[in-house]
Structures are given as structure tokens and as C-alpha cells.
Protein backbone atom coordinates (compact mmCIF):
# COMPACT_ATOMS: atom_id res chain seq x y z
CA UNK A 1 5.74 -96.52 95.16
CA UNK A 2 8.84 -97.10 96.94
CA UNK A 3 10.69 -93.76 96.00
CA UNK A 4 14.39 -94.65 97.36
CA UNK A 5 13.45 -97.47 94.24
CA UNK A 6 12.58 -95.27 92.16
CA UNK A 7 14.15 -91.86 92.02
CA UNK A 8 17.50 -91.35 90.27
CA UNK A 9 20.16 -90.29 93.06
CA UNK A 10 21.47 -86.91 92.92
CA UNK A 11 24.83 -85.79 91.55
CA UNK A 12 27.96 -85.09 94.06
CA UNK A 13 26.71 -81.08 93.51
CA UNK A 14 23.06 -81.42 94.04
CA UNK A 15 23.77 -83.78 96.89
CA UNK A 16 25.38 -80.79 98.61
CA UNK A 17 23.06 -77.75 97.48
CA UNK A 18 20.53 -80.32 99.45
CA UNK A 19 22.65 -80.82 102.11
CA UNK A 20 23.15 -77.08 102.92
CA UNK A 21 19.52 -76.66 102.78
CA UNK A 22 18.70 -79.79 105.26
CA UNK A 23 20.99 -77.80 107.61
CA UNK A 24 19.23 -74.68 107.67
CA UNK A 25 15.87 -76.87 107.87
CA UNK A 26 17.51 -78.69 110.74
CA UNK A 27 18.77 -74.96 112.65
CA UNK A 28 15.28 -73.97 112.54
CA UNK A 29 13.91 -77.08 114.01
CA UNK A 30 16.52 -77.07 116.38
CA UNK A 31 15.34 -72.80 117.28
CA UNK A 32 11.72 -74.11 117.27
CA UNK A 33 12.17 -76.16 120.60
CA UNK A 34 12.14 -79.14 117.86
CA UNK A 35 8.89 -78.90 115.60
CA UNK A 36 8.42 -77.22 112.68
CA UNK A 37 4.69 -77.44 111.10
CA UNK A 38 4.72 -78.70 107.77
CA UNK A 39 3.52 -75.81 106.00
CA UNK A 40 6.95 -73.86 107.13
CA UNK A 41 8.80 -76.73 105.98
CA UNK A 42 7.29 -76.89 102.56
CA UNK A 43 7.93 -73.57 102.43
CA UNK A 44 11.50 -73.72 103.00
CA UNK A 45 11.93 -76.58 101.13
CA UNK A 46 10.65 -74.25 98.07
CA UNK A 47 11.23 -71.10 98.73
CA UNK A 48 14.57 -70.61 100.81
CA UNK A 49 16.84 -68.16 99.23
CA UNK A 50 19.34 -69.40 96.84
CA UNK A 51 18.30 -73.36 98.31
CA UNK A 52 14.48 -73.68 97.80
CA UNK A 53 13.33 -75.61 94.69
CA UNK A 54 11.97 -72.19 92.99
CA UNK A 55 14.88 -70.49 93.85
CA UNK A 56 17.95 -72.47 93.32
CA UNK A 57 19.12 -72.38 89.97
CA UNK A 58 18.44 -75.76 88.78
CA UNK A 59 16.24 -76.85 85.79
CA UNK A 60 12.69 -77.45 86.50
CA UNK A 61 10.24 -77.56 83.99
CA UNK A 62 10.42 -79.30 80.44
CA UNK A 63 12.30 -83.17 79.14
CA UNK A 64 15.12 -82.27 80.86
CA UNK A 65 13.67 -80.96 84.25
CA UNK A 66 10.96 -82.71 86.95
CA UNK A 67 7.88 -81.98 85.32
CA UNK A 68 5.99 -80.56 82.46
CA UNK A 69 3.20 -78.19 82.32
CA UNK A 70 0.43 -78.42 79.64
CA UNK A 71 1.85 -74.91 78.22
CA UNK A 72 5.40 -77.02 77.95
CA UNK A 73 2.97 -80.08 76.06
CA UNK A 74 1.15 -78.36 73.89
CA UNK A 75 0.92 -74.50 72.25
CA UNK A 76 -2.78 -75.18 71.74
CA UNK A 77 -3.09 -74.74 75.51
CA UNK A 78 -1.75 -71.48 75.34
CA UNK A 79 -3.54 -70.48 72.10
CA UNK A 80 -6.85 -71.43 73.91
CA UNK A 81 -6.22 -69.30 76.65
CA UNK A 82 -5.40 -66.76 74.75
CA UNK A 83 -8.83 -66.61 73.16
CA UNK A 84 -10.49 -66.66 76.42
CA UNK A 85 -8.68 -64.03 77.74
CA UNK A 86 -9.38 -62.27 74.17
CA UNK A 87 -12.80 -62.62 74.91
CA UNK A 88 -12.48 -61.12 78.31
CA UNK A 89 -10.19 -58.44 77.57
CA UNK A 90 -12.84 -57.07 74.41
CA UNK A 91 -15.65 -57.03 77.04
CA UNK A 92 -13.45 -55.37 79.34
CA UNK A 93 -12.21 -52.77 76.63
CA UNK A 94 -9.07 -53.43 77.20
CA UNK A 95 -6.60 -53.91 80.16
CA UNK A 96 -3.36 -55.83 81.31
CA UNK A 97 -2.58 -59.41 81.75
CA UNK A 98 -0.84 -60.75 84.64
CA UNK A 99 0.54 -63.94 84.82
CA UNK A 100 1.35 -65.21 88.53
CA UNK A 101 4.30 -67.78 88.48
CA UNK A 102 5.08 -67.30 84.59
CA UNK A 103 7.53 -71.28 84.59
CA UNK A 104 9.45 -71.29 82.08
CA UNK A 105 7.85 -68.60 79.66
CA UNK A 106 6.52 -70.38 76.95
CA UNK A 107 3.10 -69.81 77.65
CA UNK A 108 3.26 -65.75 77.75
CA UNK A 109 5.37 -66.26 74.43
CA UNK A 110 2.61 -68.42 72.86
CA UNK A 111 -0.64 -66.03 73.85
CA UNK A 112 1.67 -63.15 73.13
CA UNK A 113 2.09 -64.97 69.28
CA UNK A 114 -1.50 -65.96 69.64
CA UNK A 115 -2.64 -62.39 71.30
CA UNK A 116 -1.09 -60.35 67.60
CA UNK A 117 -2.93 -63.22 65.07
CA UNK A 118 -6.18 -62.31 67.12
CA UNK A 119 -5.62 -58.89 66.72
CA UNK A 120 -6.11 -57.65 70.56
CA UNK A 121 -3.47 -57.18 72.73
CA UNK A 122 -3.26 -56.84 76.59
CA UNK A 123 -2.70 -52.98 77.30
CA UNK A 124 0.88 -54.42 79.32
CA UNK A 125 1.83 -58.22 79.66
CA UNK A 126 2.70 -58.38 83.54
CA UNK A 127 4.69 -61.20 85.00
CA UNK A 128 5.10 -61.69 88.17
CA UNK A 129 7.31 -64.74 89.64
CA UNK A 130 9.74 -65.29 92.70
CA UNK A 131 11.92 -67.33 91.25
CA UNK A 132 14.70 -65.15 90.24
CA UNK A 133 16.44 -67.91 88.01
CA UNK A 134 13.19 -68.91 86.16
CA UNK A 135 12.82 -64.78 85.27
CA UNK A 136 16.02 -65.27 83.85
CA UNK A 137 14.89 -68.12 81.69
CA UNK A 138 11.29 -66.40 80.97
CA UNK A 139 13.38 -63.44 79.69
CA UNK A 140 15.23 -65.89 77.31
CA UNK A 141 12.34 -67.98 76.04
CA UNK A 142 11.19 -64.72 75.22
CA UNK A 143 13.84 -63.60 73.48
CA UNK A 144 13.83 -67.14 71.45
CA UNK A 145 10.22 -66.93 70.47
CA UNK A 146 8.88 -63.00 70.08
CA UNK A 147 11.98 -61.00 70.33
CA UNK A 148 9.73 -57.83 69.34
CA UNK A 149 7.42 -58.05 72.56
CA UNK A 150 10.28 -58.44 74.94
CA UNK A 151 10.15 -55.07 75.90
CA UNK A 152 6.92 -54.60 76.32
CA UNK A 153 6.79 -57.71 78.97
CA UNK A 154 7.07 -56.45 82.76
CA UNK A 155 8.44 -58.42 85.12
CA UNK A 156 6.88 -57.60 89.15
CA UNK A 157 8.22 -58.17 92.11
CA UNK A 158 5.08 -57.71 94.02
CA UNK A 159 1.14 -57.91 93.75
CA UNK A 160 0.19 -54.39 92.29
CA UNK A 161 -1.56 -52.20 93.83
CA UNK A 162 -4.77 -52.35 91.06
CA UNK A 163 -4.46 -54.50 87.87
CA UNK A 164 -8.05 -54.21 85.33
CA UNK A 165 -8.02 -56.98 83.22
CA UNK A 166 -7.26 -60.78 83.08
CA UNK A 167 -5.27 -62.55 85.64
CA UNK A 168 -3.71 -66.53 85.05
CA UNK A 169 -2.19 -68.57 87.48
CA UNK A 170 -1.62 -72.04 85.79
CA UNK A 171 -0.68 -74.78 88.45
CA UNK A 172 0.24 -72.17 91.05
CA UNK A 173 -1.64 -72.86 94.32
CA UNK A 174 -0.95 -76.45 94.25
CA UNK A 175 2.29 -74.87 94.97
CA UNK A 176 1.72 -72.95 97.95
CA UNK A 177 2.65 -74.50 101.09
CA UNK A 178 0.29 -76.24 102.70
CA UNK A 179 -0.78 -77.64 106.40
CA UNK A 180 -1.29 -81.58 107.15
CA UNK A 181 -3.26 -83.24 109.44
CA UNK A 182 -4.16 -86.62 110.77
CA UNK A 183 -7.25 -87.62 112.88
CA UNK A 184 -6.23 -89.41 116.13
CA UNK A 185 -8.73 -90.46 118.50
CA UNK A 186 -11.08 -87.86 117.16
CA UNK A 187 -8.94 -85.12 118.16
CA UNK A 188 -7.23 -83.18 114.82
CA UNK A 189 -3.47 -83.51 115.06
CA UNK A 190 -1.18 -81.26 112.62
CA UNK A 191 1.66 -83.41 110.90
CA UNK A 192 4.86 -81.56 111.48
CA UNK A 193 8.75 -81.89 111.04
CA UNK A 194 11.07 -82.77 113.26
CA UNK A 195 14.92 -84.33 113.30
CA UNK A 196 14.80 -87.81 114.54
CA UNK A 197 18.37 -90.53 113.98
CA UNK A 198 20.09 -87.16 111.72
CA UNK A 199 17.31 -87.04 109.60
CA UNK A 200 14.33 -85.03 108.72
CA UNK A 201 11.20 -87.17 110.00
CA UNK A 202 6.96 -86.30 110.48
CA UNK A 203 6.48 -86.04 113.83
CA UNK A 204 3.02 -85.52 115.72
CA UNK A 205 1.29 -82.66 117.56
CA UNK A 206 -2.19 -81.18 118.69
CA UNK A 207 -3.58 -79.08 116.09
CA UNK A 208 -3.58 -75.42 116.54
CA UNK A 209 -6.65 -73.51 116.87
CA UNK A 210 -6.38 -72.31 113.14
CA UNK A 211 -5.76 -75.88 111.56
CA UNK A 212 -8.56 -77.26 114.22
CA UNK A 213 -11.17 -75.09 113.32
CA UNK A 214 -10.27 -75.85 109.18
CA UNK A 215 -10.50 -79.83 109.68
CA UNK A 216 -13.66 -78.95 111.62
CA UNK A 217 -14.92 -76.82 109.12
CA UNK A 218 -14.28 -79.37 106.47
CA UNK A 219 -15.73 -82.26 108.40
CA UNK A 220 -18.99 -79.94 108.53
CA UNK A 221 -19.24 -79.01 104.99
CA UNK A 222 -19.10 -83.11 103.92
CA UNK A 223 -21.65 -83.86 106.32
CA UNK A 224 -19.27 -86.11 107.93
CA UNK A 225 -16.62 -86.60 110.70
CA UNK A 226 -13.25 -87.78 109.44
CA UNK A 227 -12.37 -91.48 109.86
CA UNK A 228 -9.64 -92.46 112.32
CA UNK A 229 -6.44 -91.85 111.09
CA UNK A 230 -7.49 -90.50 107.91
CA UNK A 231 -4.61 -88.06 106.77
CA UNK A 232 -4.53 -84.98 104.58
CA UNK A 233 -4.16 -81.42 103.56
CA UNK A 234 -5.35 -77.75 104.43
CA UNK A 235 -4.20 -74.55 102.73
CA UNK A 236 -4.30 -72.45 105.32
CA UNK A 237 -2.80 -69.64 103.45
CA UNK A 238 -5.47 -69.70 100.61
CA UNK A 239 -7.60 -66.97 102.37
CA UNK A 240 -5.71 -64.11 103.08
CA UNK A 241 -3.68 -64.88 99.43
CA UNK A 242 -6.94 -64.34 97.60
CA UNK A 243 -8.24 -61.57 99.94
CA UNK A 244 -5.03 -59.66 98.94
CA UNK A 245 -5.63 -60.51 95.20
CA UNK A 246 -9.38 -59.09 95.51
CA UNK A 247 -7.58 -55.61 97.13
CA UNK A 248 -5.71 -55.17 93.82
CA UNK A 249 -8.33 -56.30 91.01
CA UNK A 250 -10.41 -53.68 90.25
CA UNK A 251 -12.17 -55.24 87.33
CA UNK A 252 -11.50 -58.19 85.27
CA UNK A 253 -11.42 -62.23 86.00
CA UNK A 254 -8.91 -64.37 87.33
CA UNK A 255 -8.56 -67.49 85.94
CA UNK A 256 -6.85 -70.55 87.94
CA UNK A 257 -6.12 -73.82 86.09
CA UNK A 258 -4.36 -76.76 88.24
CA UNK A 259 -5.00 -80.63 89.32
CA UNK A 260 -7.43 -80.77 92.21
CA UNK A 261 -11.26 -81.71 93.21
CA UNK A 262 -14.33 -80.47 94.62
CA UNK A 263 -14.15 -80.54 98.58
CA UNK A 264 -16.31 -83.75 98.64
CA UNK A 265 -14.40 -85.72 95.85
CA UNK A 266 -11.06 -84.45 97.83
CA UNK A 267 -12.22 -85.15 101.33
CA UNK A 268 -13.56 -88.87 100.38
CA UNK A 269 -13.49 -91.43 103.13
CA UNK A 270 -11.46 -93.66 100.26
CA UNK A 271 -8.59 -91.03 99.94
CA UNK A 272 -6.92 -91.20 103.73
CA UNK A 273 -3.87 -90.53 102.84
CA UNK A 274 -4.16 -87.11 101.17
CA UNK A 275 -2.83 -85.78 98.20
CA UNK A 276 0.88 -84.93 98.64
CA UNK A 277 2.81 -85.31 95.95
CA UNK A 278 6.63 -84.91 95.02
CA UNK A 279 8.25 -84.53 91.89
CA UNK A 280 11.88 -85.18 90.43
CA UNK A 281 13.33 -85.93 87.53
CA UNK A 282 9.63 -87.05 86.01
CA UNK A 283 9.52 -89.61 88.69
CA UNK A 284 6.68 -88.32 91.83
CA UNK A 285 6.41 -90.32 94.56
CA UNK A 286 5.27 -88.79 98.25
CA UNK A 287 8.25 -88.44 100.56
CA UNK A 288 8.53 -84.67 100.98
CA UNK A 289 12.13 -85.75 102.71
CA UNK A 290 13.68 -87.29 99.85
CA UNK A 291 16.70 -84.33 98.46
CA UNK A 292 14.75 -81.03 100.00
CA UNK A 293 15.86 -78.45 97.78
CA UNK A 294 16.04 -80.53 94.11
CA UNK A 295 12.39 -81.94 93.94
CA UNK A 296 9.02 -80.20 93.72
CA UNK A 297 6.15 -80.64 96.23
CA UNK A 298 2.72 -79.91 95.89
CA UNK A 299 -0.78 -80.92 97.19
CA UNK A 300 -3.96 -81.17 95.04
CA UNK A 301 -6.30 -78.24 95.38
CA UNK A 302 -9.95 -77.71 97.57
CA UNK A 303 -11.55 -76.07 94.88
CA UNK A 304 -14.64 -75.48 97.11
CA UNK A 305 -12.49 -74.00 99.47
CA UNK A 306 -10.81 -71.69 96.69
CA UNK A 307 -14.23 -70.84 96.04
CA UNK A 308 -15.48 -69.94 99.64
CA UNK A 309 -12.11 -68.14 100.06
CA UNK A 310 -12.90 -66.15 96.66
CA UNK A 311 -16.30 -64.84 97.64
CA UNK A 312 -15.01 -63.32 101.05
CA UNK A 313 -12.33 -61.54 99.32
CA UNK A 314 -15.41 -60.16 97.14
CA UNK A 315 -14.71 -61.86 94.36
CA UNK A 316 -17.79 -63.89 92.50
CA UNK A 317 -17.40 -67.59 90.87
CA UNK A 318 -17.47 -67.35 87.64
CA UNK A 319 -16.90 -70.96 86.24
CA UNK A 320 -15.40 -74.06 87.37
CA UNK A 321 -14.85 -76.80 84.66
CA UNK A 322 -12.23 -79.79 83.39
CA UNK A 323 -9.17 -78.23 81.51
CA UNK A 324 -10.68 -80.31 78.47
CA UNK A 325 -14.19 -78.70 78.48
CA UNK A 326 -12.81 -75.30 79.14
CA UNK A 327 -10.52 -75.98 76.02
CA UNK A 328 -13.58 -77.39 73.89
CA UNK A 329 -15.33 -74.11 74.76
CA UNK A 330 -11.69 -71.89 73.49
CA UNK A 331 -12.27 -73.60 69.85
CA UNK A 332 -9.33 -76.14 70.41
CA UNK A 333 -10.74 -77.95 66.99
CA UNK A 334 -10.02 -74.99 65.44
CA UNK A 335 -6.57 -75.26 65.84
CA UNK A 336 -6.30 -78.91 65.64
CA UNK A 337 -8.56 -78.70 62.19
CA UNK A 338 -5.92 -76.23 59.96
CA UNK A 339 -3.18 -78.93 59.79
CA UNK A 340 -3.25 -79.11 55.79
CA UNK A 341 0.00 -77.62 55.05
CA UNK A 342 1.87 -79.73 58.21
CA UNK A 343 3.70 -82.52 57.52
CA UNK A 344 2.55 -85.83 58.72
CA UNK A 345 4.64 -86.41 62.00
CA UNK A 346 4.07 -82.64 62.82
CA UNK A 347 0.23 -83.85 62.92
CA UNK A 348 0.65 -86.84 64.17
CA UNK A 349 2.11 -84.90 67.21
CA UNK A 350 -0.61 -82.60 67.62
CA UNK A 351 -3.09 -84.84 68.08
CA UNK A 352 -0.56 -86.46 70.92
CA UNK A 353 -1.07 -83.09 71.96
CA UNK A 354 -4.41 -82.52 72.11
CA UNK A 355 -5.37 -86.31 73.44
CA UNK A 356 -2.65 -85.56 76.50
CA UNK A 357 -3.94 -81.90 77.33
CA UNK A 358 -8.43 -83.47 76.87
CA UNK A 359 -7.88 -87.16 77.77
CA UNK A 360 -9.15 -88.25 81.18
CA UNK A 361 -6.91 -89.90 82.00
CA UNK A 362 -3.98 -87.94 80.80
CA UNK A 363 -4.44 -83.78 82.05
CA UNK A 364 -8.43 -83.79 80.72
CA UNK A 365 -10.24 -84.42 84.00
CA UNK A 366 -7.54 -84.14 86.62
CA UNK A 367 -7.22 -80.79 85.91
CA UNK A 368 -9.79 -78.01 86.24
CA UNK A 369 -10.22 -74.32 85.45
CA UNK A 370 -11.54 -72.11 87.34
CA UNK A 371 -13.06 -68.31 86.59
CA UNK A 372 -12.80 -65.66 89.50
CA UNK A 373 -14.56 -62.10 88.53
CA UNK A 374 -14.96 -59.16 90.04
CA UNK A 375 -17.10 -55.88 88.16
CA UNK A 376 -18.11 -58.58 85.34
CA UNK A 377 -20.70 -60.69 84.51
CA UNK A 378 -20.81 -61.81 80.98
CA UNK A 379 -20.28 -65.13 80.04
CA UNK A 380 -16.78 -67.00 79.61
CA UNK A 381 -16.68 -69.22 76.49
CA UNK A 382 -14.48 -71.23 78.07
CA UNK A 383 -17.12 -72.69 80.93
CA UNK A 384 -19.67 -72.90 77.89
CA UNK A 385 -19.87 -76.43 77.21
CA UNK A 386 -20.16 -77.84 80.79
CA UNK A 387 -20.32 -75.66 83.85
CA UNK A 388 -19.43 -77.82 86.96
CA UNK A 389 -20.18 -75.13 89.29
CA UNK A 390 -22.65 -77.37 91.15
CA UNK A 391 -20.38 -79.75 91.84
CA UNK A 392 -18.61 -77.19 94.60
């Protein structure tokens, strides 16, 4: 995709907000002796205050935003999770829920809708997000859908210290900034940022001892050193985010949904070019560069290495399936089957629903769910019909 083709230009005011945010990029290359690694600028690019995509004020999620979730396509997604974590949270007997990186809100409103017709409710619905203008627009959707549970909602500004109970993080770590790399001459080189003819351009260095020993450690776990020139990603991060997860869960499970692959599958000679992927306006195409600030950028995710990363923060693998098995398993005919008293375009549209949230080639295979647990081991309904845990 050519994405100077294909992306819609920004207004006169986003064109700015972008601008203002290239220059701070730019002062920081400038104070870096002219190299920033990637995963700083991805960070920047969504996370600077007041500038960075999460937390500028701009409209993200939904028809009139970049992207849409499968909480924003469908309620069944959120009514399915809701019974998983129903099943979890009876087992547990009782405990909170906390939702990392809430979006736009509609999924706590749904399971909180869905949590009172099952009759079990979370002891507190936590939420915690950094995005101070998508709180804003949680609090609303709440408002909208269950004004009666507002006030029992919490909103965090930090990890707690010990949580007991569920915790959901629904495309989250695809998210979190991440490291590229390209193999040159056998040696691992990170992918950086640098300024190059007034604008921001990749720009080539030798990889630091952390990102070299992560492509080596990859190369060793697919049996297989990495092609020439072959081009990809590395959350670096990953590790010490779930090792300070594991410090606060003192019993429950921790379930991650999001698009990614098993290390092999991700790592394929046939994918060189990695996974990067930008989003704007519900156009994606993969130059990070293109208006810093108003798009979205995220990278698929290592599941193996969430995994690995999971059981040295003491955490064991519970499950690892597709998003449409793990919704099979949460009774999704259920709610697709009591459509008698609908009207005929209202089920018309929820089997759209369902076929875009199970489909493979819609969100079915592409994404996966994951179970995390720590201080339980009985079985998740939701990894019931086909456990892919092998696969890792």
C-alpha cells in the first residue's frame, strides 16, 4: 500500500497538533547526538503529554475514529467475556475486575449489563487507562449505558498494589512500544529514528546488548538463524510489564485478547518485513512517519514470548486459543439463538456481528486469547473447545 495514496490528509488543526509533536520528536533526536531507537519514538508518538495519540484529545475508536475494537463491533464480545470472567470470579468467590486500557468504555458497560443478568458481580469494577481524554469518554459511555453503576466504577492511575480476581487487557500490548531490528550481514542491527532532509526518517545502528541478545534468543527458539535482511519486531518491555503485573495479582487470571501469533508463525522466514502496522481514519498502512500524533501504531504480538515472560513473573499459562473458539466456549450461540422478539434487520446485524468477531478471515483467527493465572487451576470455559497451548 502506498499510504501518501491512501490516507485522507489531515485538517489545518491536526496538521499542527502533529507538527508540534514532530518538533519535540525532532529536539530529542537532536539531544540524543541524532538517534532515537524506535521503541522511544513509538512511545512518544503515543504517549507524549497532551501530543501522543492516547493522549491528545482526538477521537479514536468507533465509525468516526481510526479503528474499531470487537467490544465497539459487537456486545456479544463483551457478554462472552463476561461469562468467563463469571466463571472465574464464582471459583474465586468473589473479587475485583480490572480492566487495563478500558477504549472507549463500552465494553465495561456491556459486562457490567451482562455481569447484573448473570447475577454475580465483581466486588469493584477497576479501570485503569492513561489516556486522560478517553477516561473522560469511558465516564460518559457509562453514564449513557448503566447510569446506576457509575459510581461504583474506579478509575486508577496506577497498577495496584494487590488486585484478587480477573484482569482484561483487550488489544493492549500490541500497543506498547516496541523495538525493531534488521539482520545485516549476520550482525543484528536496531532500526532507529533519526532527522534526515527536515523529516523524520529510519536510520541504522548496531544493536544493543539487550535487543542482541532478544534476536538471538529468538533465532534459537525457531531453530533457525534469521535470513539477511529480514526485518521485524521485539517487545523489549514485555518482561518487566508482566513481572510487575505478577507483584500485584495475588490470585485470579489475567486474560489478554489481541491480533498476534505463536513465535514460529511470527518469526517465519516468509514474513521479513515484520508486523508494524499504522492506523488512521480506518485506513492502516506501515509508515510510522506519516502525521505522528493523529494515527495509531502497533505491532502484532509474540505470544510465546508473552508466555515465557508470564512464567518468570510466576504466573502459569492457562490457555491460549482464537478469539472465535474462546467465544464458542463463552456460549456465543446462546446469545445469537434468543433473537425471536428482534426485528429482522436487528438480526440480520447480529449475525454480521457474530461472522466479523468468529470468521477467519475477519477477527476469528487473527486474534487470540490468552489465560494468565496465578493461585488457580480450574478450568476456563473459554479455552474448552480447542486449547492451542501446544502451538507456543
Amino acid at each position: 500500500m502506498n499510504p501518501q495514496a491512501e490516507v485522507p490528509e489531515p485538517g489545518p488543526d491536526e496538521a499542527a497538533h502533529s507538527a508540534c509533536l514532530i518538533e519535540r520528536i525532532r529536539a530529542e533526536i537532536e539531544d540524543s547526538a541524532g538517534w532515537i531507537s524506535f521503541a522511544r519514538y513509538m512511545d512518544m508518538a503515543l504517549y507524549s503529554p497532551g501530543l501522543g495519540y492516547y493522549s491528545a484529545g482526538a477521537q479514536k475508536l468507533g465509525p468516526a475514529g481510526d479503528f474499531v475494537t470487537a467490544p465497539e463491533v459487537a456486545p456479544v464480545f463483551s457478554r462472552c467475556l463476561a461469562t468467563q470472567c463469571t466463571e472465574i470470579l464464582q471459583e474465586l468467590g468473589g473479587g475485583d475486575l480490572l480492566e487495563l486500557g478500558a477504549g472507549s468504555g463500552i465494553m465495561a458497560a456491556t459486562m457490567l449489563e451482562e455481569f447484573g443478568q448473570l447475577g454475580v458481580r465483581p466486588a469493584r469494577y477497576r479501570i485503569l487507562d492513561v489516556s486522560a481524554d478517553l477516561r473522560q469518554r469511558q465516564r460518559a459511555t457509562l453514564l449513557d449505558k448503566v447510569p446506576e453503576q457509575v459510581e461504583s466504577v474506579e478509575w486508577l492511575d496506577a497498577m495496584p498494589e494487590s488486585v484478587s480476581g480477573v484482569v482484561i487487557a483487550n488489544e493492549v500490548i500490541d500497543a506498547m512500544p516496541v523495538e525493531r531490528f534488521v539482520i545485516r550481514g549476520g550482525r543484528v542491527n536496531s532500526l532507529g529514528v533519526s532527522w534526515h532532509f527536515g523529516r523524520l526518517d529510519w536510520a541504522e545502528t548496531r544493536a544493543g546488548e539487550l535487543l542482541e541478545m532478544a534476536v538471538r534468543a529468538i533465532e534459537e527458539s525457531v531453530g533457525e538463524t534469521l535470513p539477511e535482511g529480514y526485518t521485524s519486531e521485539v517487545n523489549i518491555g514485555l518482561e518487566p510489564w508482566l513481572t510487575s503485573l505478577g507483584r500485584s495479582i495475588e490470585r485470579g487470571v489475567l486474560l489478554f485478547v489481541d491480533y498476534g501469533l505463536p513465535r514460529r508463525a511470527f518469526y517465519a522466514p516468509e514474513r521479513r518485513t515484520g508486523t508494524l502496522l499504522c492506523h488512521y481514519r480506518h485506513r492502516f498502512h506501515d509508515d510510522p512517519f506519516l502525521n505522528p500524533g493523529l494515527q495509531d501504531i502497533t505491532a502484532w504480538v509474540d505470544f510465546t514470548a508473552v508466555a515465557d515472560a508470564a512464567e518468570k513473573a510466576g504466573l502459569s499459562l492457562a490457555g491460549f486459543t482464537t478469539q472465535a473458539h474462546f467465544l464458542i466456549g463463552n456460549d456465543i450461540e446462546h446469545y445469537l439463538s434468543d433473537v425471536s422478539q428482534l426485528e429482522l434487520p436487528q438480526r440480520l446485524n447480529l449475525s454480521r456481528q457474530a461472522m466479523v468477531l468468529t470468521l477467519p478471515g475477519e477477527m476469528g483467527e487473527r486474534f487470540k486469547v490468552m489465560a494468565l493465572a496465578k493461585e488457580y487451576d480450574s478450568p476456563l470455559r473459554g479455552f474448552s473447545v480447542r486449547d492451542l497451548r501446544h502451538t507456543l
